[in-house]
Protein backbone atom coordinates (compact mmCIF):
# COMPACT_ATOMS: atom_id res chain seq x y z
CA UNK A 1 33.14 14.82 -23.37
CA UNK A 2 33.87 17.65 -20.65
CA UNK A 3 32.77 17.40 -17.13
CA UNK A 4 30.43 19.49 -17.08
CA UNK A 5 28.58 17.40 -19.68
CA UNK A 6 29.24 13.90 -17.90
CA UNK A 7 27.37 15.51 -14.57
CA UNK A 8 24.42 16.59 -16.77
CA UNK A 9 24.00 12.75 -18.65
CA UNK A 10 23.55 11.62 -14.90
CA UNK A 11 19.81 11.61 -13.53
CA UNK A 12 20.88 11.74 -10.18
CA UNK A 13 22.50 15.23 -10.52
CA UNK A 14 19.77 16.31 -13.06
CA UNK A 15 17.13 15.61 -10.72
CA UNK A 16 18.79 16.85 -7.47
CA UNK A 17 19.38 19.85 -9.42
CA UNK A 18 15.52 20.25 -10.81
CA UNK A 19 13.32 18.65 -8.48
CA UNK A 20 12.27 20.14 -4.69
CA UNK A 21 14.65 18.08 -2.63
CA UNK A 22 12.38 15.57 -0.71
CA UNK A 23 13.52 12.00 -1.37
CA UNK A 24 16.29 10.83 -0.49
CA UNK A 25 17.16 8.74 -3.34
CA UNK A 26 19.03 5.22 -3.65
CA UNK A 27 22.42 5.18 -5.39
CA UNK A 28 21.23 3.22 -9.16
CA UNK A 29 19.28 4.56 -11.75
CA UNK A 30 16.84 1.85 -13.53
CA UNK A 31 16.89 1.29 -17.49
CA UNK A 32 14.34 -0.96 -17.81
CA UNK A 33 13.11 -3.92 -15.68
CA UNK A 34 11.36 -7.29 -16.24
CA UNK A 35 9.53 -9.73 -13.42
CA UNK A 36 11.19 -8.87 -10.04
CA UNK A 37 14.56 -7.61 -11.73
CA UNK A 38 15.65 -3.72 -12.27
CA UNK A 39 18.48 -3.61 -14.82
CA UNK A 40 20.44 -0.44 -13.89
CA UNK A 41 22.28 2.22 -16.51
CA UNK A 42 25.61 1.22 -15.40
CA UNK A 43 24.76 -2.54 -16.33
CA UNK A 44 23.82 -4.19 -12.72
CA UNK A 45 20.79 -6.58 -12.27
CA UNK A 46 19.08 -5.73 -8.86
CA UNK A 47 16.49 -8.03 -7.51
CA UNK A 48 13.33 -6.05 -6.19
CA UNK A 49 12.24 -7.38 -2.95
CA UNK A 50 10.32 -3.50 -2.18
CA UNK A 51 7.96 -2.97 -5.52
CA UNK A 52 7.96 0.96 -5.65
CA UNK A 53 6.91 0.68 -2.32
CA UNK A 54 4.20 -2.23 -3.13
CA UNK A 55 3.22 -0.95 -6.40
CA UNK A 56 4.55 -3.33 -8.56
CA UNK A 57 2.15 -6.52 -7.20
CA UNK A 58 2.86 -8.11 -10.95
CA UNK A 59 6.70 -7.14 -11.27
CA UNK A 60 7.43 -5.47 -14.28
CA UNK A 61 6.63 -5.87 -18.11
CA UNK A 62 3.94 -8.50 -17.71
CA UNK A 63 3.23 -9.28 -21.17
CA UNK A 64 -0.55 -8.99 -20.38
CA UNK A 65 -0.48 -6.64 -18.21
CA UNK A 66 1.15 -4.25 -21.27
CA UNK A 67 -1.55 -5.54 -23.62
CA UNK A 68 -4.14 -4.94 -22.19
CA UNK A 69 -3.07 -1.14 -21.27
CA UNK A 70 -1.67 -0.61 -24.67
CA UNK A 71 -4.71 -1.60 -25.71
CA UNK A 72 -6.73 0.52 -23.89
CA UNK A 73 -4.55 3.04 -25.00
CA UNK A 74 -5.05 2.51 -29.03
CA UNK A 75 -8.64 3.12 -28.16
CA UNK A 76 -9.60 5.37 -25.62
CA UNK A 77 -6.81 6.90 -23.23
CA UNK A 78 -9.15 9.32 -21.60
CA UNK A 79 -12.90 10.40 -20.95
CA UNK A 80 -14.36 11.68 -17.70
CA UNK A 81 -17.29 10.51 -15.45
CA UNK A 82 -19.22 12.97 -17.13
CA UNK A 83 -20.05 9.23 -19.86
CA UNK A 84 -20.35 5.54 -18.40
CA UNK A 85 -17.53 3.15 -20.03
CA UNK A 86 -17.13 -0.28 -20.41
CA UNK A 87 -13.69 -0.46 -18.70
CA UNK A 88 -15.01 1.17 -15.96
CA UNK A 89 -17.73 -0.57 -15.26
CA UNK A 90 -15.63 -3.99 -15.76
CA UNK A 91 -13.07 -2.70 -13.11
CA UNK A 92 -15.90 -1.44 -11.08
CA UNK A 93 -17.65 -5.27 -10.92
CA UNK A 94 -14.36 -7.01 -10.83
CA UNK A 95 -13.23 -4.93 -7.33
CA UNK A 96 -16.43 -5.35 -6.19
CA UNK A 97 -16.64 -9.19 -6.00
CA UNK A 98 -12.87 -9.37 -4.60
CA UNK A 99 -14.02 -7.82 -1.60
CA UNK A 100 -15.90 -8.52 1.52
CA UNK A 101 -19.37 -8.62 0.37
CA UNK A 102 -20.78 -5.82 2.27
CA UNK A 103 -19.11 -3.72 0.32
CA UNK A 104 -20.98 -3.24 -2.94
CA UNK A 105 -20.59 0.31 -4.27
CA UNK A 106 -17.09 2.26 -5.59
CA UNK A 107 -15.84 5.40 -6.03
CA UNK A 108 -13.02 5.52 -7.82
CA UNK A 109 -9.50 8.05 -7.33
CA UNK A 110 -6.12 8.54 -8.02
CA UNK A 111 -3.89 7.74 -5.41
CA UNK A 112 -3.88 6.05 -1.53
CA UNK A 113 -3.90 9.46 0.00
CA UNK A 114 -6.73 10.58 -2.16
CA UNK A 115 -8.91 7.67 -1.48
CA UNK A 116 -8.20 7.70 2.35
CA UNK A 117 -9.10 11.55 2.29
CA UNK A 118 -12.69 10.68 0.60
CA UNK A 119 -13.02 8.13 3.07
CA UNK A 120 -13.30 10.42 5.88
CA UNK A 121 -15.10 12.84 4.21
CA UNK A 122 -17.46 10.07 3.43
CA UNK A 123 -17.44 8.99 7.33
CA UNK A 124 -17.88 11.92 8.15
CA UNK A 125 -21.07 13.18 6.21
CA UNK A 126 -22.70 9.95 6.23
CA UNK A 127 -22.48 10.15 10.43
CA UNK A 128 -23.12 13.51 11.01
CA UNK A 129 -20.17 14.04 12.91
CA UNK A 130 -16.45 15.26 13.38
CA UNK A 131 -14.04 13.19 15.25
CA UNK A 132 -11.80 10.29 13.87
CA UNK A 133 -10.12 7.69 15.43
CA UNK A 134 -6.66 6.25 14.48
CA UNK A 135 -3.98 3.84 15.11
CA UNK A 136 -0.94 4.80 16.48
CA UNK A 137 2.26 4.15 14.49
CA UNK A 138 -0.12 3.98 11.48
CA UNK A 139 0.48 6.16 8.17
CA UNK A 140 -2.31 6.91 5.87
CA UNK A 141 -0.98 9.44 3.28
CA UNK A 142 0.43 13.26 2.97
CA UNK A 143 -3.19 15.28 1.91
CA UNK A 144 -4.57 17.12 4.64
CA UNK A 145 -6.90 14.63 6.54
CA UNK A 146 -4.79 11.87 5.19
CA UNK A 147 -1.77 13.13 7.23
CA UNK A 148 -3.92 14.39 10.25
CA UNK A 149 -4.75 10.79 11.24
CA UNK A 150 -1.27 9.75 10.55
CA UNK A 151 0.91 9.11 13.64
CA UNK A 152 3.49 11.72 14.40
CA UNK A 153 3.14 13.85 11.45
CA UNK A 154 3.58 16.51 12.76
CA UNK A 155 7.25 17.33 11.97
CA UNK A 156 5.93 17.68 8.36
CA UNK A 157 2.33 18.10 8.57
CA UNK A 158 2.70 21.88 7.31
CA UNK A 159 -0.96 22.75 7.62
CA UNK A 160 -1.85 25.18 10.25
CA UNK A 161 -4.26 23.28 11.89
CA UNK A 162 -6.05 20.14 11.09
CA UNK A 163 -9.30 19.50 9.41
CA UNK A 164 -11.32 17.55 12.46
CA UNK A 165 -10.86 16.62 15.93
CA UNK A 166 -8.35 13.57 16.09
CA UNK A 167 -7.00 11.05 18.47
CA UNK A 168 -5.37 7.63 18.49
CA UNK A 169 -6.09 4.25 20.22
CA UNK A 170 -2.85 2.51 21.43
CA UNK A 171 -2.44 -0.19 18.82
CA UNK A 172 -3.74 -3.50 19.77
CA UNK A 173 -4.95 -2.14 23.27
CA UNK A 174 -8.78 -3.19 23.25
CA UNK A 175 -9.07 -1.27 26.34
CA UNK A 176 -7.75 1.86 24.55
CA UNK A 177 -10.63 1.13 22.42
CA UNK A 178 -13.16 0.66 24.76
CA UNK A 179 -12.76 3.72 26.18
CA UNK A 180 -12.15 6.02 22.87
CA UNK A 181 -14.45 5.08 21.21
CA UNK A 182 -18.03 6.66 21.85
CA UNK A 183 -21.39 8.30 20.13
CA UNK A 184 -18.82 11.39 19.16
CA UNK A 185 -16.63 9.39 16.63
CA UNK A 186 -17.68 9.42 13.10
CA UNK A 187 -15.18 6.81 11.88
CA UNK A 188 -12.07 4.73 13.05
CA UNK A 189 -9.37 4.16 10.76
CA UNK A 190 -6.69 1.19 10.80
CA UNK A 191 -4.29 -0.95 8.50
CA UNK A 192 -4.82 -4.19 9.05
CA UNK A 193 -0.87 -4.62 8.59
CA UNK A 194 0.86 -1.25 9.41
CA UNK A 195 3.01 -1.13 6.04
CA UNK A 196 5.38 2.35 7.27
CA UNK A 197 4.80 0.91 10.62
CA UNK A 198 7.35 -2.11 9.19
CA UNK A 199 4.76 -4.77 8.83
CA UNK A 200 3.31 -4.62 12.04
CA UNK A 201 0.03 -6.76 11.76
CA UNK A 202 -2.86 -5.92 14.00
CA UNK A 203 -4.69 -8.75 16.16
CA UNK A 204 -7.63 -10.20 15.10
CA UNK A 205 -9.03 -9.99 18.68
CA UNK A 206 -8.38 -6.41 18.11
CA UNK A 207 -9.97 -5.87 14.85
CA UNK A 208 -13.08 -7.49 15.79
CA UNK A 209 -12.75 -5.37 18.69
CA UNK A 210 -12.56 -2.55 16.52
CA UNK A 211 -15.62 -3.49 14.59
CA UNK A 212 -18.09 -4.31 17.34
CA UNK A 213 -17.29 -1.07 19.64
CA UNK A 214 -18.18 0.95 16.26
CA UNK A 215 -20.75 -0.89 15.67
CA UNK A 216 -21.99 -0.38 19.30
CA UNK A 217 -21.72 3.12 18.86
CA UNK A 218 -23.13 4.26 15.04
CA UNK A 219 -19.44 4.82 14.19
CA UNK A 220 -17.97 3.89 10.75
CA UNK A 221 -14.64 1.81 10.37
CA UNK A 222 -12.58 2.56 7.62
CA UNK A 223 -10.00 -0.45 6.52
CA UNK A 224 -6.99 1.41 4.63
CA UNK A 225 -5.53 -1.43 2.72
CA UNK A 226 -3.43 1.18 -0.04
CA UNK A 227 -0.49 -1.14 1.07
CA UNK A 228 -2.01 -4.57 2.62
CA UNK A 229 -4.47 -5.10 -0.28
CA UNK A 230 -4.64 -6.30 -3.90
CA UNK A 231 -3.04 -9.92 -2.84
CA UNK A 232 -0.30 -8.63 -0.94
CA UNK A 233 -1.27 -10.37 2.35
CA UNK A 234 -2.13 -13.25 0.98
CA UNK A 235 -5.62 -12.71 0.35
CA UNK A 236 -7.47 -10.02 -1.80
CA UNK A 237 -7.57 -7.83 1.05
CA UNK A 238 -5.88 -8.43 4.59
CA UNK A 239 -9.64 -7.67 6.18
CA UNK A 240 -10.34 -11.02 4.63
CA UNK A 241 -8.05 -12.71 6.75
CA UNK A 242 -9.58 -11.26 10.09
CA UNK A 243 -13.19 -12.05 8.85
CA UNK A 244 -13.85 -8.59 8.95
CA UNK A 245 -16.13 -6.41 7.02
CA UNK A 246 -15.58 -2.93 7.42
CA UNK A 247 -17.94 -0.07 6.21
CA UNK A 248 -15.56 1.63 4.06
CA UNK A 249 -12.25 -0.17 2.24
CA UNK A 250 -9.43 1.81 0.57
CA UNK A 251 -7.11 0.40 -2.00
CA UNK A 252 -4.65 2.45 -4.32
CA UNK A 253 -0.67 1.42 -4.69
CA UNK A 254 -1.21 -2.56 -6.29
CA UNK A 255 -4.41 -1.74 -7.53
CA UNK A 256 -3.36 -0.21 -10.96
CA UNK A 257 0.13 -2.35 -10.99
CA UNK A 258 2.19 0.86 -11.99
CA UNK A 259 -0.75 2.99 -13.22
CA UNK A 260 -1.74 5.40 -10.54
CA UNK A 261 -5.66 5.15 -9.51
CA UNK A 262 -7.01 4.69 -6.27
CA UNK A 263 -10.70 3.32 -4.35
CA UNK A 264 -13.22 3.75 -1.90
CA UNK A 265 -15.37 0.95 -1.50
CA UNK A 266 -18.68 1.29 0.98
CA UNK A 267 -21.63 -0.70 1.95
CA UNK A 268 -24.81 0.36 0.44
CA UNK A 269 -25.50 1.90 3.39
CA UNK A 270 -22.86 4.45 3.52
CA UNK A 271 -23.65 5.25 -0.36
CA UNK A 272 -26.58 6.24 0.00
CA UNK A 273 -26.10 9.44 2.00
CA UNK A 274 -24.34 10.62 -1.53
CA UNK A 275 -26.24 12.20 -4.40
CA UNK A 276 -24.98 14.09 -7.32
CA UNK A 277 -21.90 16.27 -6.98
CA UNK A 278 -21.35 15.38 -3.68
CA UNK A 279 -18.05 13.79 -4.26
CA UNK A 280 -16.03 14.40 -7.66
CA UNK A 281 -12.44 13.32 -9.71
CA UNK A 282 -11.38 14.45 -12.85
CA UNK A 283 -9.06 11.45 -13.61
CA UNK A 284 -9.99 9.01 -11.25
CA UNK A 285 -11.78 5.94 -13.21
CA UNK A 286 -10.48 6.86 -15.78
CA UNK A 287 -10.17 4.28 -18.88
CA UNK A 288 -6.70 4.10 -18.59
CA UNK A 289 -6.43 3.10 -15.05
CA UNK A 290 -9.85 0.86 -15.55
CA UNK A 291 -8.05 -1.15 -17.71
CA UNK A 292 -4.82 -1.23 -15.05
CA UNK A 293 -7.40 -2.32 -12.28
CA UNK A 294 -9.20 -4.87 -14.80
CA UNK A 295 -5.41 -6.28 -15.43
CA UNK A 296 -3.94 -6.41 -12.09
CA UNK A 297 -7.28 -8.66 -10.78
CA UNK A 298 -7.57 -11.04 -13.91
CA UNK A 299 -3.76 -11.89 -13.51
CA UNK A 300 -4.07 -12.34 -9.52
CA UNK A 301 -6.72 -14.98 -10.11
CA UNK A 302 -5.33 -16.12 -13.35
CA UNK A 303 -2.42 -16.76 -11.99
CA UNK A 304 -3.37 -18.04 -8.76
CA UNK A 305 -0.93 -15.61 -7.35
CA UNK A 306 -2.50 -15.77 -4.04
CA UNK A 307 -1.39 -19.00 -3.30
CA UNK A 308 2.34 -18.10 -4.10
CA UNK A 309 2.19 -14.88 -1.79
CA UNK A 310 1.27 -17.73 0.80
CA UNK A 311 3.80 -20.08 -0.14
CA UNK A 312 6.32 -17.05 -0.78
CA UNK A 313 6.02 -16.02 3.10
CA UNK A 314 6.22 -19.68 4.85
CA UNK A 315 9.44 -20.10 3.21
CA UNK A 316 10.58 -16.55 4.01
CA UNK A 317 9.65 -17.47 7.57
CA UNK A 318 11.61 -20.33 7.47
CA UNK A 319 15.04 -19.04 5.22
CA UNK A 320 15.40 -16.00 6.22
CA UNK A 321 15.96 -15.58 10.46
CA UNK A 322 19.22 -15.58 9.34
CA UNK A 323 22.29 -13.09 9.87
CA UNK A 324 21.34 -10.04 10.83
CA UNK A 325 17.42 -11.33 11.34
CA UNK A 326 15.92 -11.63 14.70
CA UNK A 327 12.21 -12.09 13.82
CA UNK A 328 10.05 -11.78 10.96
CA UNK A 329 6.21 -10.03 11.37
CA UNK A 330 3.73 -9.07 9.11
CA UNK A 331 1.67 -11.24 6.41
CA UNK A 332 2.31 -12.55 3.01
CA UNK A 333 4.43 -10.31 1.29
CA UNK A 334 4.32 -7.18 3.31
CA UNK A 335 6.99 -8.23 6.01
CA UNK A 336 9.24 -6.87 8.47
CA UNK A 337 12.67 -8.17 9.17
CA UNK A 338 13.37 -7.07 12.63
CA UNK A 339 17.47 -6.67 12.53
CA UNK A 340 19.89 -6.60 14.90
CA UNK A 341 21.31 -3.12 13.56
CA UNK A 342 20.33 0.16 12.54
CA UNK A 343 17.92 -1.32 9.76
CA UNK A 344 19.48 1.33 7.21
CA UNK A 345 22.71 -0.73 7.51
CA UNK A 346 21.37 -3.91 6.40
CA UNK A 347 19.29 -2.49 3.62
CA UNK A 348 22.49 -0.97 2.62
CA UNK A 349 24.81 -4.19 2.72
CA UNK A 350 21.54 -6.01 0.97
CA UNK A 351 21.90 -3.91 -2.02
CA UNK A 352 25.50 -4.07 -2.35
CA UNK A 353 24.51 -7.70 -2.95
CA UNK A 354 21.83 -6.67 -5.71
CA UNK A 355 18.79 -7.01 -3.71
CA UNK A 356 16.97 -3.75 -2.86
CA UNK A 357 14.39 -4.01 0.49
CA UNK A 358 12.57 -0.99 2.04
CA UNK A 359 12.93 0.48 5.12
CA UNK A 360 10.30 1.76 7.97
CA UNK A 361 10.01 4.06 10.94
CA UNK A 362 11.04 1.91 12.86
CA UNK A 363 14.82 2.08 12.92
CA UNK A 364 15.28 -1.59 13.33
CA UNK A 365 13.38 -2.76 10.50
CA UNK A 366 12.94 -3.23 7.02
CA UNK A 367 10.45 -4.17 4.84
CA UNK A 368 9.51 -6.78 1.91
CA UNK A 369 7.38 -5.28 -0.09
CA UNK A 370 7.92 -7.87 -3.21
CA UNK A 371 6.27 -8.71 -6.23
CA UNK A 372 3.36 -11.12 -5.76
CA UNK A 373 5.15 -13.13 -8.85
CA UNK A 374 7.86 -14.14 -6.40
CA UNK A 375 9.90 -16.81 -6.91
CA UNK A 376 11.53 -19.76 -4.60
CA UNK A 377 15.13 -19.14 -5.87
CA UNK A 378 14.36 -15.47 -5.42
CA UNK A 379 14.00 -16.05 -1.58
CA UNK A 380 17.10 -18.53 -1.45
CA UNK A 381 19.04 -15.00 -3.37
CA UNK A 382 17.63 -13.32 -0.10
CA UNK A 383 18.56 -15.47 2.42
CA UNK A 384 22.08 -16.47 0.88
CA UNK A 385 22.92 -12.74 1.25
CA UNK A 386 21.22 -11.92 4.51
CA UNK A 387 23.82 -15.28 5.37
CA UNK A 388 26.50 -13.02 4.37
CA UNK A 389 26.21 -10.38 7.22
CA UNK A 390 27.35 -11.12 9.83
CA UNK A 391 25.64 -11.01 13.19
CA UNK A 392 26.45 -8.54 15.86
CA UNK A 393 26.95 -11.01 18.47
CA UNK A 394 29.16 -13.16 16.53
């Protein structure tokens, strides 16, 4: 075999040499993968502790998971929302009665972003007016009103101006809130646990704060839980844990399990100021993904999977301030480990170990992001090799 041919049989090169070059990419290529393990081409078995950035809530090749998508697929692998279908209307009532019950209608999309940016267009025309509220340090996708209320986009926000007036309450400051928020704002928009933030959970003190000022003030708030929901906190949705109904929820990333789709869920309220062609998808509820969404809930509760995200993060908590670990924040399984290093460095000597984490923006951090299937000797494989780095003042 020549050279030339070895450097075209690796993906790496292929894709670096194909693609637009915008990921920086991590140093294994995946063959296959089963429950929290990715079995690499050159024969390694890597223990996923960041889920395709909390995609993969039920690890990989669940056995009903695949059969009841392959399923799906023998019969129907595509129609519109042009026709009503069975598997949409299944994963339509099943998200519905996972969430807080105010919430009662869906629309159904493709991706976080997606959903995030029908949000505020929903916020938006339902209140009449044009300004949004934000978090700073929070992240809520790359479309253009997705990435206009995301904090410090604007190295590559690429748009030449944004869509609406925007600003951003410091997070956690109730007085920031207090004085931001007014009869102008259409919406305010928040992640319960700021997943690129590292896991930074919000206060319940200021979540409720969050909720009465816009309530005070005939302004919608908008709960993006594309990362915190689906189980990943601990319970269906991290609002849940706040007793916190919002007006508008957002889910996408667990939802579908590996199978893109995304949601808006709204109160009845906010619904009705929508009529025919007022909002549109090609692909988004589409049978396909129904049956995804219908999968990923049934094997939550089947499994009482809940519980172990719960379980998974006490023992976390209590393993795992080890080595290079200062602190631990965040809920369930959307954590950050605050290091002692450049958080890049410890990802790094993780994975040289077989165990692949995520990092954040902040530099100090990185994130679990594992599969809600998570096992006890999975966390002792964590902490055993987070034992193995030393500390910097050692």
């Amino acid at each position: 075999m020549s050279d030339n041919q070895i450097i075209s049989s690796n993906p790496l090169v292929r894709e670096a040499n194909a693609m637009v070059p915008v990921y920086g990419q991590l140093p294994f290529v995946p063959e296959r993968a089963f429950g929290c393990d990715i079995y690499t081409n050159d024969g390694r078995c890597i223990l996923d502790l960041y889920g395709g950035h909390a995609v993969a809530a039920l690890g990989y090749s669940h056995p009903k998971q695949i059969k009841i998508i392959t399923d799906q697929c023998g019969k129907l692998l595509f129609q519109s929302n042009v026709v009503a279908l069975d598997i949409r209307a299944q994963a339509a009532e099943k998200l519905i009665n996972i969430t807080p019950k105010e919430l009662n209608r869906v629309f159904f999309v493709n991706s976080g972003a997606e959903a995030n940016e029908n949000a505020l267009r929903m916020a938006c025309m339902a209140s009449g007016r044009k300004k949004i509220l934000a978090i700073t340090h929070g992240f809520h996708g790359r479309t253009a009103a997705a990435a206009a209320i995301t904090w410090n986009a604007e190295r590559w926000y690429g748009f030449a101006e944004k869509p609406f007036e925007v600003d951003f309450i410091a997070r956690d400051d109730i007085e920031s809130a207090k004085r931001m928020i007014n009869d102008d704002i259409a919406a305010v928009i928040f992640e319960p646990v700021q997943g690129v933030a590292g896991g930074y959970d919000l206060s319940t003190k200021f979540i409720r704060a969050l909720r009465k000022l816009t309530k005070a003030h005939g302004a919608l708030l908008i709960a993006d839980e594309v990362q915190s929901g689906m189980g990943r906190c601990g319970k269906f949705f991290a609002v849940d844990i706040h007793d916190v109904a919002p007006d508008i929820l957002t889910s996408a990333k667990a939802l579908g399990g590996g199978i893109p789709c995304g949601a808006v869920l709204c109160s009845e309220e906010v619904a009705s100021s929508f009529g025919n062609g007022d909002l549109g998808t090609t692909f988004g509820g589409g049978p396909l993904a129904a049956a995804a969404i219908v999968a990923t809930i049934d094997i939550i509760n089947e499994e009482n999977l809940l519980y172990n995200v719960c379980q998974s993060e006490v023992a976390i908590r209590k393993k795992c301030i080890t080595g290079p670990i200062k602190k631990i924040q965040g809920k369930g399984l959307l954590l950050g480990l605050i290091c002692d290093r450049p958080a890049v460095e410890v990802r790094d000597a993780l994975l040289e170990q077989n165990i692949l984490t995520g990092t954040s923006s902040d530099p100090n951090v990185i994130r679990i992001l594992a599969p809600l299937i998570l096992k006890s000797e999975h966390i002792d494989q964590l902490a055993k090799a987070l034992k193995n780095i030393t500390p910097l003042n050692n």
